[in-house]
PDB file of N, CA and C in Angstrom:
ATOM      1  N   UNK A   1       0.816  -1.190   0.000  1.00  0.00           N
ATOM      2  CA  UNK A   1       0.000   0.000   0.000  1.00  0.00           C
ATOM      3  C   UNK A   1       0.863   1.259   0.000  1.00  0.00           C
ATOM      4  N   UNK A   2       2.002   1.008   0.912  1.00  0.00           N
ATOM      5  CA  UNK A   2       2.900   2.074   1.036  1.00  0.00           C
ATOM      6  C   UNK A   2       3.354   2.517  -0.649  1.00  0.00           C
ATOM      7  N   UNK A   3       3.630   1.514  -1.433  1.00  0.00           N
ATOM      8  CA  UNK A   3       4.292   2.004  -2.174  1.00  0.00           C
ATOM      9  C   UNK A   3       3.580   2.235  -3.299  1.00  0.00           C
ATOM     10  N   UNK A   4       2.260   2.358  -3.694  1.00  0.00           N
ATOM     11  CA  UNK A   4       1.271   2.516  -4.430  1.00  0.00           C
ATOM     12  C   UNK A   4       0.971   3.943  -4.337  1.00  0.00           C
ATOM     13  N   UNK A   5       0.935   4.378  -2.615  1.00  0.00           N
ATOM     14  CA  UNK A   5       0.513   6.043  -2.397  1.00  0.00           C
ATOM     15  C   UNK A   5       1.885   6.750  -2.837  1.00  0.00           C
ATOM     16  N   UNK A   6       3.483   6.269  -2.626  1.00  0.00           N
ATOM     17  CA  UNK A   6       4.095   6.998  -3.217  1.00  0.00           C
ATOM     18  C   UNK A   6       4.827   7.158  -4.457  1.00  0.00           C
ATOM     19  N   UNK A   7       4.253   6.090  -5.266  1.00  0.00           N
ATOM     20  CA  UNK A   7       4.124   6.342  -6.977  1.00  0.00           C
ATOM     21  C   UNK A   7       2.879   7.466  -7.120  1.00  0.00           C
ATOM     22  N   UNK A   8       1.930   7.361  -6.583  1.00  0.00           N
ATOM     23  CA  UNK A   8       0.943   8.337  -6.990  1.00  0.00           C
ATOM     24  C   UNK A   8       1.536   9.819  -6.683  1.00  0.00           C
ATOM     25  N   UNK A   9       2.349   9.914  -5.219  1.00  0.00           N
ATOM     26  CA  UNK A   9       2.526  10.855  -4.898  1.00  0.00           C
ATOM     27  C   UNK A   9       4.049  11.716  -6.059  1.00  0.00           C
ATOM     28  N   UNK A  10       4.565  10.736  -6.346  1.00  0.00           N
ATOM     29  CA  UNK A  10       5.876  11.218  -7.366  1.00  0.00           C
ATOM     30  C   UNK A  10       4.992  11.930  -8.794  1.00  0.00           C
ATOM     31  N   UNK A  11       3.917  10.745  -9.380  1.00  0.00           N
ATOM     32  CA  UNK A  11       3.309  11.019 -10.508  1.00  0.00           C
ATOM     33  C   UNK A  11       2.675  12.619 -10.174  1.00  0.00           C
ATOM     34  N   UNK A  12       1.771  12.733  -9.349  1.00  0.00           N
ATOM     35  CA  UNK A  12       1.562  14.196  -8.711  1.00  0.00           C
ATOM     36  C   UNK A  12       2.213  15.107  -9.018  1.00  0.00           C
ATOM     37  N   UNK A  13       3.332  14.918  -8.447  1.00  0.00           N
ATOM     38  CA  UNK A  13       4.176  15.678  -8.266  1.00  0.00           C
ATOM     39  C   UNK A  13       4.920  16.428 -10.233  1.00  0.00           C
ATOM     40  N   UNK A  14       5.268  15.367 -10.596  1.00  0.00           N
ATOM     41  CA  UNK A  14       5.253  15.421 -11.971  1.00  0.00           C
ATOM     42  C   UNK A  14       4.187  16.364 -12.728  1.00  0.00           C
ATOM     43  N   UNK A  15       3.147  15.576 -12.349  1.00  0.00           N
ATOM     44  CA  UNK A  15       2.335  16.302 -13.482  1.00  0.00           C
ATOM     45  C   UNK A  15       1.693  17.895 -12.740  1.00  0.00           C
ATOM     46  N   UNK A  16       2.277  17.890 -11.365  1.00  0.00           N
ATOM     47  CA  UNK A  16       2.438  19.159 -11.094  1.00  0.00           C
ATOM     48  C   UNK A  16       3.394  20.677 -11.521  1.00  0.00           C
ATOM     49  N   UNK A  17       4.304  19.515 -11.338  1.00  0.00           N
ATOM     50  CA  UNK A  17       5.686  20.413 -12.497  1.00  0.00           C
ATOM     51  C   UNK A  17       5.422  20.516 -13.469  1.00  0.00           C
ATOM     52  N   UNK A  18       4.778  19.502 -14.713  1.00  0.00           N
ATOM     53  CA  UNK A  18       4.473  19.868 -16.354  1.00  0.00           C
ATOM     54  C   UNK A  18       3.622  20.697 -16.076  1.00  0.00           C
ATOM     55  N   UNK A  19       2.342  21.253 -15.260  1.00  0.00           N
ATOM     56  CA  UNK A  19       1.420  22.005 -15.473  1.00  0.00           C
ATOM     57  C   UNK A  19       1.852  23.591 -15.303  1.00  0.00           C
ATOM     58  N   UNK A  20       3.192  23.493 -14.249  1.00  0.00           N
ATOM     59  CA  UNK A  20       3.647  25.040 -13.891  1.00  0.00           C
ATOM     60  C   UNK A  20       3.839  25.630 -14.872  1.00  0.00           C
ATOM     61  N   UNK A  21       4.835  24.615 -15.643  1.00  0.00           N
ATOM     62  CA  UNK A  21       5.926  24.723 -16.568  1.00  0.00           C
ATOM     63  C   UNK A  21       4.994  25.517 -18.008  1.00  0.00           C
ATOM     64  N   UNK A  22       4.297  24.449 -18.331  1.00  0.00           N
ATOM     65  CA  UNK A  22       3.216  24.846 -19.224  1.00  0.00           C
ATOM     66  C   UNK A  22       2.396  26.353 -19.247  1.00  0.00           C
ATOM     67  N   UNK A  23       1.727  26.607 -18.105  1.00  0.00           N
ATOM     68  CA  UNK A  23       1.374  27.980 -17.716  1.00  0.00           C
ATOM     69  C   UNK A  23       2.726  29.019 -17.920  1.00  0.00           C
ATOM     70  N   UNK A  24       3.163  28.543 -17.231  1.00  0.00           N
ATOM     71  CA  UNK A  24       4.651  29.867 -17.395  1.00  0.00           C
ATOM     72  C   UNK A  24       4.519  30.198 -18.781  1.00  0.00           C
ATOM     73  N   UNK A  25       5.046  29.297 -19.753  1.00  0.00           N
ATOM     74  CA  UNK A  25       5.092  29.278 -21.155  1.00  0.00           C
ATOM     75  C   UNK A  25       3.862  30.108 -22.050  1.00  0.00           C
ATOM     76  N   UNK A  26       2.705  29.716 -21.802  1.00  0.00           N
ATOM     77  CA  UNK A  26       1.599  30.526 -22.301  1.00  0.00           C
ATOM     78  C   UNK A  26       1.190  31.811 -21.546  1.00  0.00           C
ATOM     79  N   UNK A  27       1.768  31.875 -20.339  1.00  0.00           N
ATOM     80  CA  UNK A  27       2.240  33.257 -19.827  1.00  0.00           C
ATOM     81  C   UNK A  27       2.505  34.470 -20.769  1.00  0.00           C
ATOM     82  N   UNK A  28       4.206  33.824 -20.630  1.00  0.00           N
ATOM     83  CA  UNK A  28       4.711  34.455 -21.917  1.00  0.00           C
ATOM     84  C   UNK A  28       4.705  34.474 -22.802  1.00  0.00           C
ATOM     85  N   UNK A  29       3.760  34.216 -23.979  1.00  0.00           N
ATOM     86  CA  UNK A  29       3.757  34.351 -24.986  1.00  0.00           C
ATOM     87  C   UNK A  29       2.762  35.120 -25.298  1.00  0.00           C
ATOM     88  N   UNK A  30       1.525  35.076 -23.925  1.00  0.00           N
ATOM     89  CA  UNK A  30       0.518  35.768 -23.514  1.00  0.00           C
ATOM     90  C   UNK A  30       0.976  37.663 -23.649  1.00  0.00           C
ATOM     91  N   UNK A  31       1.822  37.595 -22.691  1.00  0.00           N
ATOM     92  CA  UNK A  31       2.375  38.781 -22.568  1.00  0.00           C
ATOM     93  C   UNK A  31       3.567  39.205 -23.592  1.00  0.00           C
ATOM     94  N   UNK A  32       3.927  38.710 -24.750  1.00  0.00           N
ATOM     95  CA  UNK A  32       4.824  38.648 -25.711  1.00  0.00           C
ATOM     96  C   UNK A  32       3.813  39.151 -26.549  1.00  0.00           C
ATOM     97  N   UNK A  33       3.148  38.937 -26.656  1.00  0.00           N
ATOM     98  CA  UNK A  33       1.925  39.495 -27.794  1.00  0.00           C
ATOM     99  C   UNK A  33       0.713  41.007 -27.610  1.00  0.00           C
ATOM    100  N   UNK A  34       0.920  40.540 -26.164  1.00  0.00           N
ATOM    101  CA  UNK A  34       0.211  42.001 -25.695  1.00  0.00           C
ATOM    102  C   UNK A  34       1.422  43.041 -25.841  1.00  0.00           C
ATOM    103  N   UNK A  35       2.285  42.576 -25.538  1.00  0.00           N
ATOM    104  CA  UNK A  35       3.652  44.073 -25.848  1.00  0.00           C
ATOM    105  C   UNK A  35       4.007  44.365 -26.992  1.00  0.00           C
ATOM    106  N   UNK A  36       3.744  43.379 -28.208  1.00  0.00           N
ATOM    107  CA  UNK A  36       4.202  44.015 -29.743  1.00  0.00           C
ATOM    108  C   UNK A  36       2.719  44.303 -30.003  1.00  0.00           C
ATOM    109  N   UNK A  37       1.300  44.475 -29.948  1.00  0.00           N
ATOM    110  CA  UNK A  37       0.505  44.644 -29.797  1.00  0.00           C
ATOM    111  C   UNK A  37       0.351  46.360 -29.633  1.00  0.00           C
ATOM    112  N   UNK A  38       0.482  46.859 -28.361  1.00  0.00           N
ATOM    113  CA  UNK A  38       0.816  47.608 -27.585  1.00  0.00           C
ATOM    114  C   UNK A  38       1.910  48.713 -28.680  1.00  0.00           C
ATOM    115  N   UNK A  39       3.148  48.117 -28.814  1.00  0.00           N
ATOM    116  CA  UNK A  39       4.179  48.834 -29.263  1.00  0.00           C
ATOM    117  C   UNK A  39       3.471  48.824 -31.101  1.00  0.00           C
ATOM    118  N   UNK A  40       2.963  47.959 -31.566  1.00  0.00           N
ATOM    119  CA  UNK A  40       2.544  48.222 -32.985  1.00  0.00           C
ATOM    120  C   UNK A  40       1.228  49.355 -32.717  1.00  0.00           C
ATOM    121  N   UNK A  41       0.511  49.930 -32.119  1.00  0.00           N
ATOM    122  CA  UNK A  41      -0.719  50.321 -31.905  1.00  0.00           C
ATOM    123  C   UNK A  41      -0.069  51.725 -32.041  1.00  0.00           C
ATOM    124  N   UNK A  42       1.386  51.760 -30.583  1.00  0.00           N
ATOM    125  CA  UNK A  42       2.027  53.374 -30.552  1.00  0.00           C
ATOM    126  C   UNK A  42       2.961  53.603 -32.608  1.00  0.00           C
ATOM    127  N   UNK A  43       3.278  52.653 -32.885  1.00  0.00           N
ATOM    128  CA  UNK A  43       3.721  53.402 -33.643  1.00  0.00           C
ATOM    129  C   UNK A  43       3.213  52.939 -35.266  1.00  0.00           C
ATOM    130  N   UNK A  44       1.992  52.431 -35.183  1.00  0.00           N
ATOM    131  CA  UNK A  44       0.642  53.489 -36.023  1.00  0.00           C
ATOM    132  C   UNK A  44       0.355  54.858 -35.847  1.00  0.00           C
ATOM    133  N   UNK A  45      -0.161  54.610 -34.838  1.00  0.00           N
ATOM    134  CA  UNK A  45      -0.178  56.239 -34.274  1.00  0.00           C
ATOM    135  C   UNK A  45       0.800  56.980 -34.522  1.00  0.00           C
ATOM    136  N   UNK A  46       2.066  56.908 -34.353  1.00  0.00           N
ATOM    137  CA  UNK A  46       3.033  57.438 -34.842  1.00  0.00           C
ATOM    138  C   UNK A  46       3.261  57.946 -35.931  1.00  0.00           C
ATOM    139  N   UNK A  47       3.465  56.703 -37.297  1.00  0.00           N
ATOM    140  CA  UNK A  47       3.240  56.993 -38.468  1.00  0.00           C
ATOM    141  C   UNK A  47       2.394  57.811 -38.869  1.00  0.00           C
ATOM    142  N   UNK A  48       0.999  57.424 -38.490  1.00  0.00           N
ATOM    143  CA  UNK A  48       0.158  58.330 -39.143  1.00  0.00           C
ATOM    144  C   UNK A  48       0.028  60.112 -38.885  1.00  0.00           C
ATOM    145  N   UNK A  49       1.032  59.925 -37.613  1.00  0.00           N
ATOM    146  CA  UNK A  49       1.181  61.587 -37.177  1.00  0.00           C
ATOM    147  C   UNK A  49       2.265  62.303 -38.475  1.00  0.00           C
ATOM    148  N   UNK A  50       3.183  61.589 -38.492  1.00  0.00           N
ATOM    149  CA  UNK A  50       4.076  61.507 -39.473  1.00  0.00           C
ATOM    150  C   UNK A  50       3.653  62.073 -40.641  1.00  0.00           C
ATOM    151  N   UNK A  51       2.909  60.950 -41.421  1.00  0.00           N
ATOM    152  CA  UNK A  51       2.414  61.278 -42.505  1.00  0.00           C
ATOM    153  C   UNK A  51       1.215  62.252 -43.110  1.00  0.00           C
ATOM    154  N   UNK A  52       0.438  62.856 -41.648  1.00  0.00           N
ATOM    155  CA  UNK A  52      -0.127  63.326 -42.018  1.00  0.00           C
ATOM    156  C   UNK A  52       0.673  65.383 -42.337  1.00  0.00           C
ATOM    157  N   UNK A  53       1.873  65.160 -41.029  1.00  0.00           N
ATOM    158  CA  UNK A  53       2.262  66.384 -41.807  1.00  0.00           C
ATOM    159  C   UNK A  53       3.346  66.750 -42.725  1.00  0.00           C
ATOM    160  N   UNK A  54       3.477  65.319 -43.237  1.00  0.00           N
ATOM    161  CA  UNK A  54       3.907  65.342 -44.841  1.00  0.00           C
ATOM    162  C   UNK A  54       2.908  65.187 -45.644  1.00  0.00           C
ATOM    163  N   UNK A  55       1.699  65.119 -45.256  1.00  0.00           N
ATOM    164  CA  UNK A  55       0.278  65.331 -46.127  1.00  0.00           C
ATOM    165  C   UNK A  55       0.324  64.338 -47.332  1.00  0.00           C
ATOM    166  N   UNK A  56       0.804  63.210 -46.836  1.00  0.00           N
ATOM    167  CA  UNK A  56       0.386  62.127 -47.514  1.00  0.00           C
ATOM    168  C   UNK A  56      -0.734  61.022 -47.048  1.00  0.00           C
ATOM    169  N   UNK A  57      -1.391  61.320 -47.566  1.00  0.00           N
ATOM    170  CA  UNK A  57      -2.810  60.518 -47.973  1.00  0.00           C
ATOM    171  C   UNK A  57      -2.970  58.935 -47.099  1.00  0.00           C
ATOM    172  N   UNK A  58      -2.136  58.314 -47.022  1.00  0.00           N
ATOM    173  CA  UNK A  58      -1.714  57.206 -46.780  1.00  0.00           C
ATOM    174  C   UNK A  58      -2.345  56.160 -44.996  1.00  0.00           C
ATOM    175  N   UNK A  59      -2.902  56.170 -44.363  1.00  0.00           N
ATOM    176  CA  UNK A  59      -2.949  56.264 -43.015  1.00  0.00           C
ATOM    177  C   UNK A  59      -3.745  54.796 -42.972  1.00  0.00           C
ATOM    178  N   UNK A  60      -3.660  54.383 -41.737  1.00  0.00           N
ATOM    179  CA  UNK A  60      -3.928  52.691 -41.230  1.00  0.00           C
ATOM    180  C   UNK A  60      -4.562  53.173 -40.140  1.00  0.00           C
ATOM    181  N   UNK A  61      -5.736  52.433 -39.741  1.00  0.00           N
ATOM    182  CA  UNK A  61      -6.485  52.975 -38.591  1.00  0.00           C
ATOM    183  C   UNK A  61      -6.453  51.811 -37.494  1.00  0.00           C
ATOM    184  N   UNK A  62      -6.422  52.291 -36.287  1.00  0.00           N
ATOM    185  CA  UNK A  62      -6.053  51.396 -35.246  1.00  0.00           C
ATOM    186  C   UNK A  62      -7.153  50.917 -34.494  1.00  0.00           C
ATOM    187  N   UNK A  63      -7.433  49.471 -34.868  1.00  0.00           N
ATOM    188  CA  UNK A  63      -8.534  48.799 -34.675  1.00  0.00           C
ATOM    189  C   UNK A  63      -8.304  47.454 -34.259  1.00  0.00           C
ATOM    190  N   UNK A  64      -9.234  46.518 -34.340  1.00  0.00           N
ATOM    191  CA  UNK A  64      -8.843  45.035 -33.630  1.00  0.00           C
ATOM    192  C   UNK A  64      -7.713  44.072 -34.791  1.00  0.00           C
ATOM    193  N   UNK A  65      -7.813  44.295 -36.125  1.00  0.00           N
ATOM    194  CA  UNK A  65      -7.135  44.019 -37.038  1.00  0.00           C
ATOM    195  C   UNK A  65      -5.670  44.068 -37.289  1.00  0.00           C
ATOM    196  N   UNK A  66      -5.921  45.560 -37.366  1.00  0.00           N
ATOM    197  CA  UNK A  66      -4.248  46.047 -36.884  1.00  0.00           C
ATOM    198  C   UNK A  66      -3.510  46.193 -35.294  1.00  0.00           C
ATOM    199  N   UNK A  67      -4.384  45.834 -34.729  1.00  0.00           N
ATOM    200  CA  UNK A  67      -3.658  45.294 -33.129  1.00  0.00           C
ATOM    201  C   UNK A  67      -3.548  43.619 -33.316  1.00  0.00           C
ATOM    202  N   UNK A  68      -4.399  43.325 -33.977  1.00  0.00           N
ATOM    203  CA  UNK A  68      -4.104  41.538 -34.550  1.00  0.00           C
ATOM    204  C   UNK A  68      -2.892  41.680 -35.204  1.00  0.00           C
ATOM    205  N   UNK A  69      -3.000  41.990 -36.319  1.00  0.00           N
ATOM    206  CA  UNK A  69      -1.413  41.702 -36.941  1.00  0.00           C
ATOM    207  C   UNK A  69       0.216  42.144 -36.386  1.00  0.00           C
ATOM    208  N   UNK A  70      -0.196  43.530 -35.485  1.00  0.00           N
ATOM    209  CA  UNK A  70       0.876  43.884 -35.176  1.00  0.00           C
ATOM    210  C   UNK A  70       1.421  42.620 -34.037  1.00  0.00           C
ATOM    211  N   UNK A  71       0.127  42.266 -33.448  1.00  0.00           N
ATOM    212  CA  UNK A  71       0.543  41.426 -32.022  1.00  0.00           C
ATOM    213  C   UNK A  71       0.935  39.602 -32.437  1.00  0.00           C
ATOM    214  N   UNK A  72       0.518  39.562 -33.787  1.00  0.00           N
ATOM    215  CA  UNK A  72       1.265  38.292 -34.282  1.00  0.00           C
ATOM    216  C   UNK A  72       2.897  38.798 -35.123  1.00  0.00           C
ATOM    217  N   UNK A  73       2.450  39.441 -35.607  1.00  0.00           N
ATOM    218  CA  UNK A  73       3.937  39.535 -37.250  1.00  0.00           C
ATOM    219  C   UNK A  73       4.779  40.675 -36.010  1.00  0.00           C
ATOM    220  N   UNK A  74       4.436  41.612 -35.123  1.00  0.00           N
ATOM    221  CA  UNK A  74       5.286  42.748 -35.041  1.00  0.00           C
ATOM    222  C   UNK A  74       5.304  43.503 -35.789  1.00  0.00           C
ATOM    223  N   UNK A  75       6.507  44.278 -36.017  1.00  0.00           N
ATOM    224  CA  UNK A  75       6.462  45.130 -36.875  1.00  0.00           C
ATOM    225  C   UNK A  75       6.473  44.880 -38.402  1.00  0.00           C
ATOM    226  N   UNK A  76       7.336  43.749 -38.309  1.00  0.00           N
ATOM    227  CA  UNK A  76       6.343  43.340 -39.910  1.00  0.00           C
ATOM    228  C   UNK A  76       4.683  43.448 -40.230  1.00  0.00           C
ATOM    229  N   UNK A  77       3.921  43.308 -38.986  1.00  0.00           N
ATOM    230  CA  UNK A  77       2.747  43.404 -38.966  1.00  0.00           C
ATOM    231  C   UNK A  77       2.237  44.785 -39.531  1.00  0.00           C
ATOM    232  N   UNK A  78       3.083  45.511 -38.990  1.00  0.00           N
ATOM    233  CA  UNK A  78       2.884  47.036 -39.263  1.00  0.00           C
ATOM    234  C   UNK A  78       3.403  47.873 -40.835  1.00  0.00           C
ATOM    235  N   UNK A  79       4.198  46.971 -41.184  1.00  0.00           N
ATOM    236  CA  UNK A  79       4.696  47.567 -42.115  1.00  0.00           C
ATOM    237  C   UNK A  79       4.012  46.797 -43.365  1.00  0.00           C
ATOM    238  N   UNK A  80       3.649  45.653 -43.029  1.00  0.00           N
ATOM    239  CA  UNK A  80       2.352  45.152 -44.485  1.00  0.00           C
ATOM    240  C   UNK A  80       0.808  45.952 -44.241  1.00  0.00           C
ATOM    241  N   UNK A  81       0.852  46.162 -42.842  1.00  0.00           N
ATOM    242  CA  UNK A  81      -0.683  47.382 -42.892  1.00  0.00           C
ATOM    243  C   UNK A  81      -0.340  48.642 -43.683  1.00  0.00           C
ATOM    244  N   UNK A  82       0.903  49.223 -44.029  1.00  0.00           N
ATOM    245  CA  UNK A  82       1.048  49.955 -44.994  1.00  0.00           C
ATOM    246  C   UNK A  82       1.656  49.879 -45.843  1.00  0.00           C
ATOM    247  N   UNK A  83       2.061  48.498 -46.592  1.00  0.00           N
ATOM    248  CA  UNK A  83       2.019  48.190 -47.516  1.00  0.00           C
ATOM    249  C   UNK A  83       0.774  47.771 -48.171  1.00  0.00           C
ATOM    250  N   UNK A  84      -0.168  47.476 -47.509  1.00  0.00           N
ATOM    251  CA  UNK A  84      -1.630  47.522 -48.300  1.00  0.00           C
ATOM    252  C   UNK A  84      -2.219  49.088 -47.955  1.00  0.00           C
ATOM    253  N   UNK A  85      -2.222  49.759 -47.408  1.00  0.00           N
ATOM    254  CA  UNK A  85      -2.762  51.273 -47.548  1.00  0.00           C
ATOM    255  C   UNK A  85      -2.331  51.630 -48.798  1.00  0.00           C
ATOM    256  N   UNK A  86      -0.874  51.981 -48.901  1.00  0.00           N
ATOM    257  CA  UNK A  86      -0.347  52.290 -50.093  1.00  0.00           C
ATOM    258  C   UNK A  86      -0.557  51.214 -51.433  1.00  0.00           C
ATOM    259  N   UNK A  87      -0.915  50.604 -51.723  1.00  0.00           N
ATOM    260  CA  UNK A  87      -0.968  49.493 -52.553  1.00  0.00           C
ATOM    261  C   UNK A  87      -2.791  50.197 -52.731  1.00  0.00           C
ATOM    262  N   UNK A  88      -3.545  50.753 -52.362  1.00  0.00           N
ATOM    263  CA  UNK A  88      -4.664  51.189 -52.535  1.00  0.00           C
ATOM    264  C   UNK A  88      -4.669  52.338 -53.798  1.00  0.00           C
ATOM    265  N   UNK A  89      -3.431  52.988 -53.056  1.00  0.00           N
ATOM    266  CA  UNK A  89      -3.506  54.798 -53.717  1.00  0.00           C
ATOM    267  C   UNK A  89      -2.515  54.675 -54.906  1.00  0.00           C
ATOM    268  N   UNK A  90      -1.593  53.195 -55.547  1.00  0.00           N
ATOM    269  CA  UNK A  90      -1.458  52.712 -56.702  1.00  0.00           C
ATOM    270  C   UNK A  90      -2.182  52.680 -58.221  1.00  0.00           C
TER     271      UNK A  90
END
């Protein structure tokens, strides 16, 4: 009996550690995505301050889309949202 409760108790223990481990991980990636997210959102905003007083036409509006792409691609995310703006006025 003894040694039945402390296989269970090792296995426990185990699949206590894979579960930390696991959370940690989707933690961060959690919060890896909210920060290029975040940082793609400021510098939309940015750009478009930019461009508007070089009075080019050109501007990406900051919405669930472009907080989607920025918060997967980064700034690549950001820089194909105006590569399709501009790809419009072509």
């Amino acid at each position: 009996m003894e040694k039945e409760t402390g296989v269970l108790v090792i296995a426990g223990a185990c699949l206590l550690v894979l579960f930390m481990v696991l959370v940690k991980r989707k933690a961060e990636l959690f919060l890896n995505f909210c920060l290029r997210a975040v940082m793609g959102a400021i510098s939309i905003y940015g750009i478009n301050l930019l461009l508007a007083v070089w009075e080019i036409p050109c501007s990406v509006g900051i919405n669930l889309l472009s907080l989607l792409a920025s918060g997967i691609f980064g700034f690549s995310g950001v820089s194909l949202l105006y590569a399709i703006a501009a790809f419009r006025f072509l």
